[in-house]
N, C-alpha and C. Protein backbone atom coordinates (compact mmCIF):
# COMPACT_ATOMS: atom_id res chain seq x y z
N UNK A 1 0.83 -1.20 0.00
CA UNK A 1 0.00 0.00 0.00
C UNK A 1 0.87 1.26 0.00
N UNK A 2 1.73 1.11 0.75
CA UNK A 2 2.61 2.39 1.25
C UNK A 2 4.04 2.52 -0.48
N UNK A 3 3.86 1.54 -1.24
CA UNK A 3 4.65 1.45 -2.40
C UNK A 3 3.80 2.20 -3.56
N UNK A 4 2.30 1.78 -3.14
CA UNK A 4 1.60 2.19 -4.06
C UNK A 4 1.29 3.57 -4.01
N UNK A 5 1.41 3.91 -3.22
CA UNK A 5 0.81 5.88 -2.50
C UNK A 5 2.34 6.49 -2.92
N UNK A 6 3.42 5.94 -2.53
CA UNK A 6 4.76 6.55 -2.99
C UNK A 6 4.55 6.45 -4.55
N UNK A 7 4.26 5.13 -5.78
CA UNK A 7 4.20 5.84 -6.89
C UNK A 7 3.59 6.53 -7.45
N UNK A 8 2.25 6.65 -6.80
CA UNK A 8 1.07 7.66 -7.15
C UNK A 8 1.76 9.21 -6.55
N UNK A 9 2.33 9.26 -5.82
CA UNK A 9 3.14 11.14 -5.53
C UNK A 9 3.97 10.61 -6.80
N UNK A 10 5.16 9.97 -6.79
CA UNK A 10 5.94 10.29 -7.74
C UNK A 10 5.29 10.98 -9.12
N UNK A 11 4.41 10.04 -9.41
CA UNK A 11 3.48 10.06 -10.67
C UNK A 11 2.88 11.40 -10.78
N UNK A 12 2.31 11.94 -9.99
CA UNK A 12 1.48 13.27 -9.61
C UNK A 12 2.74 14.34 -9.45
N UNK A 13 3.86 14.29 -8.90
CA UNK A 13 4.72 15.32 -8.53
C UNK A 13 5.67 15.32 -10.22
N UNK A 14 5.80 14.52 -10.91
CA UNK A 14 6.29 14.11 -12.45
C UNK A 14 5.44 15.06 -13.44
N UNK A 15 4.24 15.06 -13.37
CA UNK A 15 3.46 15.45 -13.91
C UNK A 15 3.23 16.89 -13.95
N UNK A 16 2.81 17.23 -12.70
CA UNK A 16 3.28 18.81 -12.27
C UNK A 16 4.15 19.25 -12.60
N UNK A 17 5.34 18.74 -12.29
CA UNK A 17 6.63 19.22 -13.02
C UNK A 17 6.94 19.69 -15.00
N UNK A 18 6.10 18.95 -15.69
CA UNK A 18 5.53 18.78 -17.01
C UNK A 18 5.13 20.15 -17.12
N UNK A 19 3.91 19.98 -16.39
CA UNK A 19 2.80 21.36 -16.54
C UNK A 19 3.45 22.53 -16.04
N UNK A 20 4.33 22.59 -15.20
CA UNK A 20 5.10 24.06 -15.19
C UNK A 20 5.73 24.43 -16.13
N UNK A 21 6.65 23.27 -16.42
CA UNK A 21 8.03 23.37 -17.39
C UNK A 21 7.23 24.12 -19.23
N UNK A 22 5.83 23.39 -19.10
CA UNK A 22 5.11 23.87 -20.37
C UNK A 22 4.73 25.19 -19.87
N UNK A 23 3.99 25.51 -19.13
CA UNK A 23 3.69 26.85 -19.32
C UNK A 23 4.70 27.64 -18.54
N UNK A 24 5.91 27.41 -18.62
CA UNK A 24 6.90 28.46 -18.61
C UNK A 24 7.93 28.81 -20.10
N UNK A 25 7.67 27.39 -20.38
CA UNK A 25 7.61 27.40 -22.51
C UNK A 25 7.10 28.38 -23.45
N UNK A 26 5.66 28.07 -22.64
CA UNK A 26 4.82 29.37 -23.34
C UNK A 26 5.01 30.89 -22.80
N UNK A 27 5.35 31.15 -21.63
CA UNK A 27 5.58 32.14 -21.17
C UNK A 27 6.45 32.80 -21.50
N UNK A 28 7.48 32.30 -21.97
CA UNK A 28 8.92 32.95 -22.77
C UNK A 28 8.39 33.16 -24.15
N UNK A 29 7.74 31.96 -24.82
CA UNK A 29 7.04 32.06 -26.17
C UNK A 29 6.47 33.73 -26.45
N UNK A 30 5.55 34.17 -25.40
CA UNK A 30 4.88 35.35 -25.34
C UNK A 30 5.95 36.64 -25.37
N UNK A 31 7.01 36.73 -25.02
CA UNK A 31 7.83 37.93 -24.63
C UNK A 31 8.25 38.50 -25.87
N UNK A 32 8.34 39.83 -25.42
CA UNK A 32 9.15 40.30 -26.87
C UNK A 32 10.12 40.12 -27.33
N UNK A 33 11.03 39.49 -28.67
CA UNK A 33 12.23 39.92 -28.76
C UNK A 33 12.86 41.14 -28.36
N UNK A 34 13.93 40.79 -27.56
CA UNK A 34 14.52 42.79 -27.37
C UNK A 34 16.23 42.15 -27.78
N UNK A 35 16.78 42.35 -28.33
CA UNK A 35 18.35 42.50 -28.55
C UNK A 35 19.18 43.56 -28.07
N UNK A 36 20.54 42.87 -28.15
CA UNK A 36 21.36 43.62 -27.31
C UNK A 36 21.83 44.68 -28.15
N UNK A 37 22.11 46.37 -26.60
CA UNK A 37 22.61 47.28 -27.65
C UNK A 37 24.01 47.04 -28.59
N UNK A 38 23.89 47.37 -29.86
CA UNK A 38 24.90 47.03 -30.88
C UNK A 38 24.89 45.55 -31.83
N UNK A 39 24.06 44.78 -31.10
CA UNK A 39 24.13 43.39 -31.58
C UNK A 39 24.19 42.94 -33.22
N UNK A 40 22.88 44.15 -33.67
CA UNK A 40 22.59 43.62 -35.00
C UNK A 40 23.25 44.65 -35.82
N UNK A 41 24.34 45.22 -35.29
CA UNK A 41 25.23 46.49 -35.95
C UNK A 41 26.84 45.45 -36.13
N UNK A 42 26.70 45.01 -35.09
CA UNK A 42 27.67 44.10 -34.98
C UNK A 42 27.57 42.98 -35.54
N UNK A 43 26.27 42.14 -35.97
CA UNK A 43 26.25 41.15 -36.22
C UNK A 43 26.28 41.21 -38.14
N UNK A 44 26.21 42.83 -38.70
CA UNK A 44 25.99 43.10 -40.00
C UNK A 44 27.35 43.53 -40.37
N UNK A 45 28.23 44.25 -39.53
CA UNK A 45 29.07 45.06 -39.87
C UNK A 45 30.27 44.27 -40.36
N UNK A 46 31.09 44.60 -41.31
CA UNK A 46 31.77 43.60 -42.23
C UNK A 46 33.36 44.06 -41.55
N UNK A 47 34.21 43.29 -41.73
CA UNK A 47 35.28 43.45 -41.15
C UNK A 47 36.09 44.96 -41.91
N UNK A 48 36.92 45.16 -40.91
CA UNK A 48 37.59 46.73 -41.91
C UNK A 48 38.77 45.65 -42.80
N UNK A 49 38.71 46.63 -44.01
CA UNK A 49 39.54 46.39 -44.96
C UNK A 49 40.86 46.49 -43.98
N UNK A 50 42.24 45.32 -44.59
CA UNK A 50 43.77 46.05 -44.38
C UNK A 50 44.00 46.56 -45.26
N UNK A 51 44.72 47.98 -44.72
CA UNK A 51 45.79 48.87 -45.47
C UNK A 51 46.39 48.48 -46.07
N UNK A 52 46.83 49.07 -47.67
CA UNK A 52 48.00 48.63 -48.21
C UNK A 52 49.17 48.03 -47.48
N UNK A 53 49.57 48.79 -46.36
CA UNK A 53 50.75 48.76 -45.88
C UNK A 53 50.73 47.80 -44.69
N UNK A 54 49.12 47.17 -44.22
CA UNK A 54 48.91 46.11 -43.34
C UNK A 54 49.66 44.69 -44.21
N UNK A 55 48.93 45.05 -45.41
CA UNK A 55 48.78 44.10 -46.41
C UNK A 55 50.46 43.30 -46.69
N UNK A 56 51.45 44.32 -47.02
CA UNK A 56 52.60 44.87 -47.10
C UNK A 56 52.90 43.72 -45.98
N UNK A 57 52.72 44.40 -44.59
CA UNK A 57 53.72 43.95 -43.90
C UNK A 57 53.39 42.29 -43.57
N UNK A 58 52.15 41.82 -44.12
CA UNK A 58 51.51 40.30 -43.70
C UNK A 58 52.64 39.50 -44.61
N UNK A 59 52.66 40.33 -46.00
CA UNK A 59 53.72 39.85 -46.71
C UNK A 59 54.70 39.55 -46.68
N UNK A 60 55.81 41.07 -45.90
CA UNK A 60 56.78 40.30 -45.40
C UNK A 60 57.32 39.15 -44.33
N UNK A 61 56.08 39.10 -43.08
CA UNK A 61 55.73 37.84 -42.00
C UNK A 61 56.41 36.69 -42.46
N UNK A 62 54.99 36.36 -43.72
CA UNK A 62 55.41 35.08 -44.71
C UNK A 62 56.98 34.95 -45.33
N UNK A 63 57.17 35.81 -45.80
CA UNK A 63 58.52 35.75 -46.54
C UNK A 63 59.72 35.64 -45.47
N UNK A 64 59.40 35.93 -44.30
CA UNK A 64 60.48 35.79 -43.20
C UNK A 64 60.72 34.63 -42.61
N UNK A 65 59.64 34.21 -42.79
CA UNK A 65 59.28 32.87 -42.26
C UNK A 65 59.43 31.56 -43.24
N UNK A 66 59.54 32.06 -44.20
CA UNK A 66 60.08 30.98 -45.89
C UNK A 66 61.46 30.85 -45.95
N UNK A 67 61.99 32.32 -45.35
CA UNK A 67 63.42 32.65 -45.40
C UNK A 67 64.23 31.52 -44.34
N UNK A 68 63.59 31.84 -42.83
CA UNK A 68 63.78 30.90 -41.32
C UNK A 68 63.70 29.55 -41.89
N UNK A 69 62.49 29.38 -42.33
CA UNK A 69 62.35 27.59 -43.00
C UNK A 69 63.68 27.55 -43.59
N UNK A 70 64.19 28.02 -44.61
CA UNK A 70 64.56 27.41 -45.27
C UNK A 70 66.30 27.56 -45.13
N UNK A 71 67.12 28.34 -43.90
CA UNK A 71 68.05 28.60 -43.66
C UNK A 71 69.09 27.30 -43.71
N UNK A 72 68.52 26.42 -42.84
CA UNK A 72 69.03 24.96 -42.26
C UNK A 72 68.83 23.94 -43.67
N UNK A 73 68.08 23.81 -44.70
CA UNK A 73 67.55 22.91 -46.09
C UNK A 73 68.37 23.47 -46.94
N UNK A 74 68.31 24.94 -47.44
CA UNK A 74 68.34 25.43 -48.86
C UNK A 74 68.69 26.74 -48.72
N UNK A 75 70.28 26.97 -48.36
CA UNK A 75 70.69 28.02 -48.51
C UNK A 75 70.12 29.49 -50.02
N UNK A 76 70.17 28.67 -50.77
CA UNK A 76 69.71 29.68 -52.09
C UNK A 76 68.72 29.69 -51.62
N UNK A 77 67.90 29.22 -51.42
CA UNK A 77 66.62 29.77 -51.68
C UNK A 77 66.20 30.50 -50.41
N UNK A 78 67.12 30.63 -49.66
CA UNK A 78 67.16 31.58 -48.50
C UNK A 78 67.67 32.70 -48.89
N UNK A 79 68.62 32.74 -49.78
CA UNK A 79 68.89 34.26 -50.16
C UNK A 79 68.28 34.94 -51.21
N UNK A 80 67.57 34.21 -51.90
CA UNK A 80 66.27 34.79 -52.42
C UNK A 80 65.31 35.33 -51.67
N UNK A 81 65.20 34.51 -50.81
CA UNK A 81 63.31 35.11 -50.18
C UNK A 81 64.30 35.88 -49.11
N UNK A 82 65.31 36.00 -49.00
CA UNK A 82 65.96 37.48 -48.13
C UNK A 82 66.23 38.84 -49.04
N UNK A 83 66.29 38.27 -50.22
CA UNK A 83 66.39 39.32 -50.59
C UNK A 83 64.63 40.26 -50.63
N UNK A 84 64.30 39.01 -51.73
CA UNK A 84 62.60 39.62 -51.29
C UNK A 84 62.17 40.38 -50.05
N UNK A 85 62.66 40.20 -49.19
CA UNK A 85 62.35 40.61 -47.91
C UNK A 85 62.63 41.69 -47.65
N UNK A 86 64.29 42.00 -48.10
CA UNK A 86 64.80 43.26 -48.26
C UNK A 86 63.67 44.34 -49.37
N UNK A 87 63.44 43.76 -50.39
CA UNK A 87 62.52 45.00 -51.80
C UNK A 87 61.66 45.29 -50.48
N UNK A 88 60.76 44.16 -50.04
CA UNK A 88 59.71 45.14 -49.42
C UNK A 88 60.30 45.94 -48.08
N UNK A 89 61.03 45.51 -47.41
CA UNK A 89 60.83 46.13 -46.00
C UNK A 89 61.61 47.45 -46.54
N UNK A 90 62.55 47.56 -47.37
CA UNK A 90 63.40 48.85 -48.17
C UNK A 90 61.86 49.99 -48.87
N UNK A 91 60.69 49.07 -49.34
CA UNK A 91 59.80 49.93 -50.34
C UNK A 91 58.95 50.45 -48.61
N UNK A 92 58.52 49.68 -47.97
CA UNK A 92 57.61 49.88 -46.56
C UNK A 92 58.31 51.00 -45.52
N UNK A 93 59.67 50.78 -45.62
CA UNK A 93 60.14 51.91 -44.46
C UNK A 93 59.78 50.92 -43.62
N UNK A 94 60.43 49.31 -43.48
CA UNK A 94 59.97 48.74 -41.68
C UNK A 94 61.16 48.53 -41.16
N UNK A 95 61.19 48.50 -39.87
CA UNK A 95 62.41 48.68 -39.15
C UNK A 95 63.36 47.54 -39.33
N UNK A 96 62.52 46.30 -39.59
CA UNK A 96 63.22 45.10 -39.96
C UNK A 96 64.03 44.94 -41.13
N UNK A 97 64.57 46.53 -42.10
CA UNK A 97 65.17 45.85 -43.09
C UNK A 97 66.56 45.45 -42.53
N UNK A 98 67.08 46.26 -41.23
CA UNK A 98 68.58 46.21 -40.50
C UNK A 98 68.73 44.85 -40.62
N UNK A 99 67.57 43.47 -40.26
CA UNK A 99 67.63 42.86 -38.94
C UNK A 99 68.33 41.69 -40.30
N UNK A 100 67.12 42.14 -42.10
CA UNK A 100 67.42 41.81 -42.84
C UNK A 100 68.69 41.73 -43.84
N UNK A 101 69.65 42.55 -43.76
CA UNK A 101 70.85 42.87 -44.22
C UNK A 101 71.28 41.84 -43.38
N UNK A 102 71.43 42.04 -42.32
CA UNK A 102 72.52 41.32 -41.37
C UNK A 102 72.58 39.94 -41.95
N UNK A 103 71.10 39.82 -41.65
CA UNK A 103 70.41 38.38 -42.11
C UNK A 103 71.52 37.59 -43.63
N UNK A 104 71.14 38.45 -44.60
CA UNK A 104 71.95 38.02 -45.99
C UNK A 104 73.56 38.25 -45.99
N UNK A 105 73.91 38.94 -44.86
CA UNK A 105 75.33 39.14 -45.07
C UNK A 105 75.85 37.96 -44.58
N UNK A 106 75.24 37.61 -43.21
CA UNK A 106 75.86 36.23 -42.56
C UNK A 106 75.87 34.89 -43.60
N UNK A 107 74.41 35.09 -44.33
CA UNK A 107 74.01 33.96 -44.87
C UNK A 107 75.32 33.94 -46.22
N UNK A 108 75.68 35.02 -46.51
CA UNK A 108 76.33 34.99 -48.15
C UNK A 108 78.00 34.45 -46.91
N UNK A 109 78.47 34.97 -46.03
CA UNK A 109 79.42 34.71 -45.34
C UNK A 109 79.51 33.28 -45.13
N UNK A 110 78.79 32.36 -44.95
CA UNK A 110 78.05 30.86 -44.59
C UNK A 110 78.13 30.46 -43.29
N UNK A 111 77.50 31.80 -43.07
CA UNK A 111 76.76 31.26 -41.57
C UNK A 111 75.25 31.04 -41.37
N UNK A 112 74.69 30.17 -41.67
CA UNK A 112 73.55 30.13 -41.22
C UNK A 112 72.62 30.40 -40.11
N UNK A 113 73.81 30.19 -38.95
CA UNK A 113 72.78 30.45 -37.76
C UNK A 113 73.11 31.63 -37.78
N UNK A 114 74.18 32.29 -37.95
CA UNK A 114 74.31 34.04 -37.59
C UNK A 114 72.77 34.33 -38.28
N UNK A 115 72.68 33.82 -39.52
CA UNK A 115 71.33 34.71 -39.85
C UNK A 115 70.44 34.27 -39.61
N UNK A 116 70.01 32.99 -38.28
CA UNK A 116 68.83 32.77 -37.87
C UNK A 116 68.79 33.55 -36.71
N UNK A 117 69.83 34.50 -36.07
CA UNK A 117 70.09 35.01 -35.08
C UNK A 117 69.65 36.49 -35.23
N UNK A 118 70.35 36.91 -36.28
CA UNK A 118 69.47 38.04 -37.04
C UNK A 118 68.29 38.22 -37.32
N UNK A 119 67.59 37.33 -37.60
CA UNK A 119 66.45 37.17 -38.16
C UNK A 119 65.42 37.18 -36.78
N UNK A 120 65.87 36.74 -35.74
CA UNK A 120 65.50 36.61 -34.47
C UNK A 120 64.07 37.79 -34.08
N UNK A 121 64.88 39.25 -34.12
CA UNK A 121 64.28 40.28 -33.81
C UNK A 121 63.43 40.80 -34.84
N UNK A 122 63.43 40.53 -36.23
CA UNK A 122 62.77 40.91 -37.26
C UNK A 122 61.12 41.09 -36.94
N UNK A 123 60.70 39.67 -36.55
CA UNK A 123 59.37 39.79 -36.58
C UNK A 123 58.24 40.67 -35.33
N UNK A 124 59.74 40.76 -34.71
CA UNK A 124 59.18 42.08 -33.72
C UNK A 124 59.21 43.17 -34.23
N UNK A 125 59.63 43.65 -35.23
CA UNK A 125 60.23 44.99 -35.80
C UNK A 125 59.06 45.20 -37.08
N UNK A 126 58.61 44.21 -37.86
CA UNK A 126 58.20 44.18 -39.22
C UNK A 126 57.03 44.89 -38.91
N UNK A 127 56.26 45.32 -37.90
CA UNK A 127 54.85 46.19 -37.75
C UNK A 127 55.45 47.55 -37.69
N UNK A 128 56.51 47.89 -37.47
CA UNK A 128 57.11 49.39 -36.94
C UNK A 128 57.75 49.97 -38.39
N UNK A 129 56.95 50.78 -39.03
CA UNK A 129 57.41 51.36 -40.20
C UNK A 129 57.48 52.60 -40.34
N UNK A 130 58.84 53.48 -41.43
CA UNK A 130 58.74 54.45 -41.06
C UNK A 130 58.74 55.52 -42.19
N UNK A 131 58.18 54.70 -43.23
CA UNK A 131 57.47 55.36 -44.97
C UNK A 131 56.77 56.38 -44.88
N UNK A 132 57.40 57.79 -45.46
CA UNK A 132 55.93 58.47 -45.49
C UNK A 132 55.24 58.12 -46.24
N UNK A 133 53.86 58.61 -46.14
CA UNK A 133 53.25 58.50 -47.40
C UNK A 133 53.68 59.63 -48.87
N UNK A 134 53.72 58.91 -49.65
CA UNK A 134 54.14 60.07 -51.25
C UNK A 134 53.96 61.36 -51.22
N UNK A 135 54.82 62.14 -51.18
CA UNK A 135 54.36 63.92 -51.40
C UNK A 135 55.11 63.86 -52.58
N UNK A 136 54.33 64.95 -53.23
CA UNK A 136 54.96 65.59 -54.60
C UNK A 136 54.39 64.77 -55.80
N UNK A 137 54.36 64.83 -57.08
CA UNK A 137 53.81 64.75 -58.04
C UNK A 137 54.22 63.15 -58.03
N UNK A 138 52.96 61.78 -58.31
CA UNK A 138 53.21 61.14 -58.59
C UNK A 138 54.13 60.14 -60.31
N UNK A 139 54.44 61.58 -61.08
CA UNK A 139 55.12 61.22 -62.06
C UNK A 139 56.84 60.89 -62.02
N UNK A 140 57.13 61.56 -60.46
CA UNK A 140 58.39 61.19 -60.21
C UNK A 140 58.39 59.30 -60.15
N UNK A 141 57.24 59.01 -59.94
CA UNK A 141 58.03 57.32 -59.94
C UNK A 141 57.86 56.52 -61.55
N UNK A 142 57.74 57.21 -62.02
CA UNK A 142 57.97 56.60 -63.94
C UNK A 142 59.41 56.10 -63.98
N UNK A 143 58.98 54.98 -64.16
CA UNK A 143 60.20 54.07 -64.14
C UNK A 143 60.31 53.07 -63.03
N UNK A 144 59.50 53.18 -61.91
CA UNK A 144 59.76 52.57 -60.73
C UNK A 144 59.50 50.90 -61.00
N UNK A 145 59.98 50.26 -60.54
CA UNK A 145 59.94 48.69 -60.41
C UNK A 145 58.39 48.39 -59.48
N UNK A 146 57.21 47.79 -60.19
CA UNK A 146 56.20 47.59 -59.27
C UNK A 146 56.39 45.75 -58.53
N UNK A 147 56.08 46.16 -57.18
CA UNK A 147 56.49 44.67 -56.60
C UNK A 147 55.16 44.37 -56.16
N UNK A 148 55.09 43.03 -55.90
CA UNK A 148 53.78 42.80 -55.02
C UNK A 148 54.16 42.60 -53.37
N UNK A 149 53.35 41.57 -52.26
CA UNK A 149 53.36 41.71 -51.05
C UNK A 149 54.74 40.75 -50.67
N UNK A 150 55.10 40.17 -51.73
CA UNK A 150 56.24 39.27 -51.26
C UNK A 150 57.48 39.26 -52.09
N UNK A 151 57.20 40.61 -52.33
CA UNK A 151 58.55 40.99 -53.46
C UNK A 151 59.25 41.09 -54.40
N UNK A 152 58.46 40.20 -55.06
CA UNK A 152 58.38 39.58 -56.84
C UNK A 152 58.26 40.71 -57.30
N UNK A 153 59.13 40.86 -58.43
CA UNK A 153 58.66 41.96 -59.95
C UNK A 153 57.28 41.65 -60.30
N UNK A 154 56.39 42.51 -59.90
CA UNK A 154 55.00 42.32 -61.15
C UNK A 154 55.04 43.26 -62.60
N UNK A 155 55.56 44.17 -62.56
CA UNK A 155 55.45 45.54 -63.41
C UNK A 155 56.78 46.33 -63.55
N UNK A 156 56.35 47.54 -63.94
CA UNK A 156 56.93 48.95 -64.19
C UNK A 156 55.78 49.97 -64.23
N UNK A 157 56.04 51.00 -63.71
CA UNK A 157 55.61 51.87 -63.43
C UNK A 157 56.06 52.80 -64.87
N UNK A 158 54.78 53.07 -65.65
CA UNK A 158 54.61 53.92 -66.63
C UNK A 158 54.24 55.33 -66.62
N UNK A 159 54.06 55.61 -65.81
CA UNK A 159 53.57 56.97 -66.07
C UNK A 159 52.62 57.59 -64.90
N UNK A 160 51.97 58.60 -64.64
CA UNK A 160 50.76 58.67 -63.76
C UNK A 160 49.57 59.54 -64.46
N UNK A 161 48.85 60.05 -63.74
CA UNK A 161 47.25 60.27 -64.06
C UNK A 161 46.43 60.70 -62.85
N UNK A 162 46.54 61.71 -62.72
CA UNK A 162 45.70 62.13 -61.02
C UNK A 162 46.56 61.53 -60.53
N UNK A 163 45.72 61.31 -59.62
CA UNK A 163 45.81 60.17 -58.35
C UNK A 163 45.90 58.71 -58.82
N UNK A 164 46.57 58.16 -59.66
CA UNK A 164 46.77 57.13 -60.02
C UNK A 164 48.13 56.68 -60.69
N UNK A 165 48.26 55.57 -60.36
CA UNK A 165 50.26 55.55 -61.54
C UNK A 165 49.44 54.33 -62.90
N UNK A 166 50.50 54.54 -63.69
CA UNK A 166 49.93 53.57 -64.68
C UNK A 166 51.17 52.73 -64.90
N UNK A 167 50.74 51.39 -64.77
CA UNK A 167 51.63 50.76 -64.85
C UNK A 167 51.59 49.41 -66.03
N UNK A 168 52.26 48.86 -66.20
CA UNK A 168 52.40 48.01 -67.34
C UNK A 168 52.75 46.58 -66.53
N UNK A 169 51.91 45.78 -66.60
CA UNK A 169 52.55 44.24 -65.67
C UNK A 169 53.21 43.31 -66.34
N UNK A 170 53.74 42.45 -65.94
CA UNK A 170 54.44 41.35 -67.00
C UNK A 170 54.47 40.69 -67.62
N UNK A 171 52.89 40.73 -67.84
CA UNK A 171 52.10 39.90 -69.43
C UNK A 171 52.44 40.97 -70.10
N UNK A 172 52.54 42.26 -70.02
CA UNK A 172 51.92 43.14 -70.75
C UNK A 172 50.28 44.04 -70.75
N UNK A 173 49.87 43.42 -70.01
CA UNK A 173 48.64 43.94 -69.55
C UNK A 173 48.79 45.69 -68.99
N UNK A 174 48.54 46.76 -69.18
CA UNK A 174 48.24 48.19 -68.64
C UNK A 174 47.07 48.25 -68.27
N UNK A 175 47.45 49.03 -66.67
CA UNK A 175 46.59 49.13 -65.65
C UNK A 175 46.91 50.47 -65.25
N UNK A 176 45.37 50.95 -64.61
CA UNK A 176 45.02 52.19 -63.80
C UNK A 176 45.28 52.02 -62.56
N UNK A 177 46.02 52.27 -61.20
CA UNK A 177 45.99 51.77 -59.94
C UNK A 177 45.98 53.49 -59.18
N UNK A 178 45.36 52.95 -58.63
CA UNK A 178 44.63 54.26 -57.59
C UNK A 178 45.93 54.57 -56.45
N UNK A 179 46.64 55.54 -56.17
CA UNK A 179 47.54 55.52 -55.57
C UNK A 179 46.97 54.82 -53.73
N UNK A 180 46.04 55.07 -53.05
CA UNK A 180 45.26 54.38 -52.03
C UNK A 180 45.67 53.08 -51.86
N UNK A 181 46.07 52.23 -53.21
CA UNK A 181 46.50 50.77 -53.37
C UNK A 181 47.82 50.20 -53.03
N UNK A 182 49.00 51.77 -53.33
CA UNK A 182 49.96 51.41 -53.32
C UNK A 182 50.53 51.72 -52.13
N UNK A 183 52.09 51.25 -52.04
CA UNK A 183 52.98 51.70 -51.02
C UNK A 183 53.80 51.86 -51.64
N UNK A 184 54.64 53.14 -51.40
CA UNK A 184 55.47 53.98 -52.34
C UNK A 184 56.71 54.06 -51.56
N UNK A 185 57.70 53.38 -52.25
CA UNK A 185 59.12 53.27 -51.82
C UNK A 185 59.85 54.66 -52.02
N UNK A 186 61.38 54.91 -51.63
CA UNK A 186 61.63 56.14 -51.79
C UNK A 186 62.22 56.33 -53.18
N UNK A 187 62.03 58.00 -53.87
CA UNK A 187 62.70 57.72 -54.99
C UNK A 187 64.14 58.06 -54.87
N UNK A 188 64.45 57.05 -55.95
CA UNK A 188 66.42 57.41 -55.46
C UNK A 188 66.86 57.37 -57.17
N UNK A 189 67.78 58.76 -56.67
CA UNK A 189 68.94 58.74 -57.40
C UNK A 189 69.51 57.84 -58.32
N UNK A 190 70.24 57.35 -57.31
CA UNK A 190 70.94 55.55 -57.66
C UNK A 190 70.12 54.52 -57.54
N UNK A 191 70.31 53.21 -57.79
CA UNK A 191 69.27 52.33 -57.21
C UNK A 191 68.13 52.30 -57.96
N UNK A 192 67.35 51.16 -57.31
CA UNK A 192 66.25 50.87 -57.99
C UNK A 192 65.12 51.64 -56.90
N UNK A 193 63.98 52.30 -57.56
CA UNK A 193 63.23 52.88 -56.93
C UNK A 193 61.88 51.90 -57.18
N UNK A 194 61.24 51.64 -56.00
CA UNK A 194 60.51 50.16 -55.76
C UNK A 194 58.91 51.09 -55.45
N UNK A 195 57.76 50.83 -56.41
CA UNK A 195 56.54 50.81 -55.61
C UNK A 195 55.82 49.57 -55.05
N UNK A 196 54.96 49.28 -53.95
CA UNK A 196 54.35 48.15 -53.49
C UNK A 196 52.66 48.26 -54.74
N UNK A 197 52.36 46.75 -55.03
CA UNK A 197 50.66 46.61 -55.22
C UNK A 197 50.26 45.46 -53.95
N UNK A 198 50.35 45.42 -53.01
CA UNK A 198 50.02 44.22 -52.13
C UNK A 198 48.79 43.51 -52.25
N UNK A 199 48.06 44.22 -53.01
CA UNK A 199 46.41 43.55 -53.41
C UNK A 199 46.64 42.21 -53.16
């Protein structure tokens, strides 16, 4: 008897439990949506574009890091992607081109670790740049060598147009590029005078 009265509460107290749990279902059912302040500003808003010169420096990261790989395997092809390293951080103004010289001098010397030692401080340095941006008529860079984010020749720099350089790429293809796109190395004298397209 006393088994049977205990499953009849269980049964009854189970049940109740049901009937709250539902109409507290429905009770939330009824409420208004309200969202949080910023939520659906935030939940629409698209990431910010990187800067040319963000773009730039993601480039040289990689290439520093192709360079490190490949110190200990494949000497050449370490002083390639050092040199690469050098066009951009020389076109960017980043503090890391020092760290980069050192880097290729040890490496052409045949030291390898000297220039994994060098190379050490680089990637602390490669965000710290110190390029102005272009003053003066963009026709001074006619002639300039156009590179992309990892240092490769894409172009030459033909000519300008407003606010734009015109450049010629290495199919042969001529293009309009909005100066906004580029990163503008210094012009020199001597030397090769380097613009960035990091697109």
């Amino acid at each position: 008897m006393r088994t049977a009265l205990h499953t009849a509460g269980m049964l009854i107290f189970g049940l109740g439990m049901l009937a709250a749990f539902a109409a507290l279902v429905h009770w939330r059912s009824t409420l208004p949506v309200v969202e949080a302040p910023g939520a659906a500003a935030g939940a629409s808003a698209a990431p910010a574009p990187r800067s040319p010169r963000q773009a730039l420096a993601d480039g040289l990261a990689t290439t520093l890091a192709i360079a490190h790989e490949s110190l200990a395997s494949d000497p050449s092809r370490a002083a390639h992607t050092l040199d690469a390293a050098r066009r951009i951080a020389e076109t960017g103004g980043f503090a890391a081109l020092e760290s980069i010289r050192q880097a290729r001098h040890a490496l052409q010397n045949g030291s390898p670790q000297a220039a994994r030692e060098a190379l050490a401080g680089s990637a602390r340095l490669r965000a710290a740049s110190s390029a102005p941006p272009p003053s003066g008529p963009l026709q001074r860079y006619q002639g300039a060598v156009l590179i992309n984010r990892y240092g490769a020749r894409i172009g030459e720099v033909t000519g300008a147009r407003g606010q734009e350089l015109l450049v010629r790429l290495e199919g042969g293809e001529a293009r309009a590029v909005p100066a906004t796109e580029l990163v503008f190395g210094p012009v020199k004298g001597l030397g090769t005078t380097r613009v960035a397209w990091p697109a």
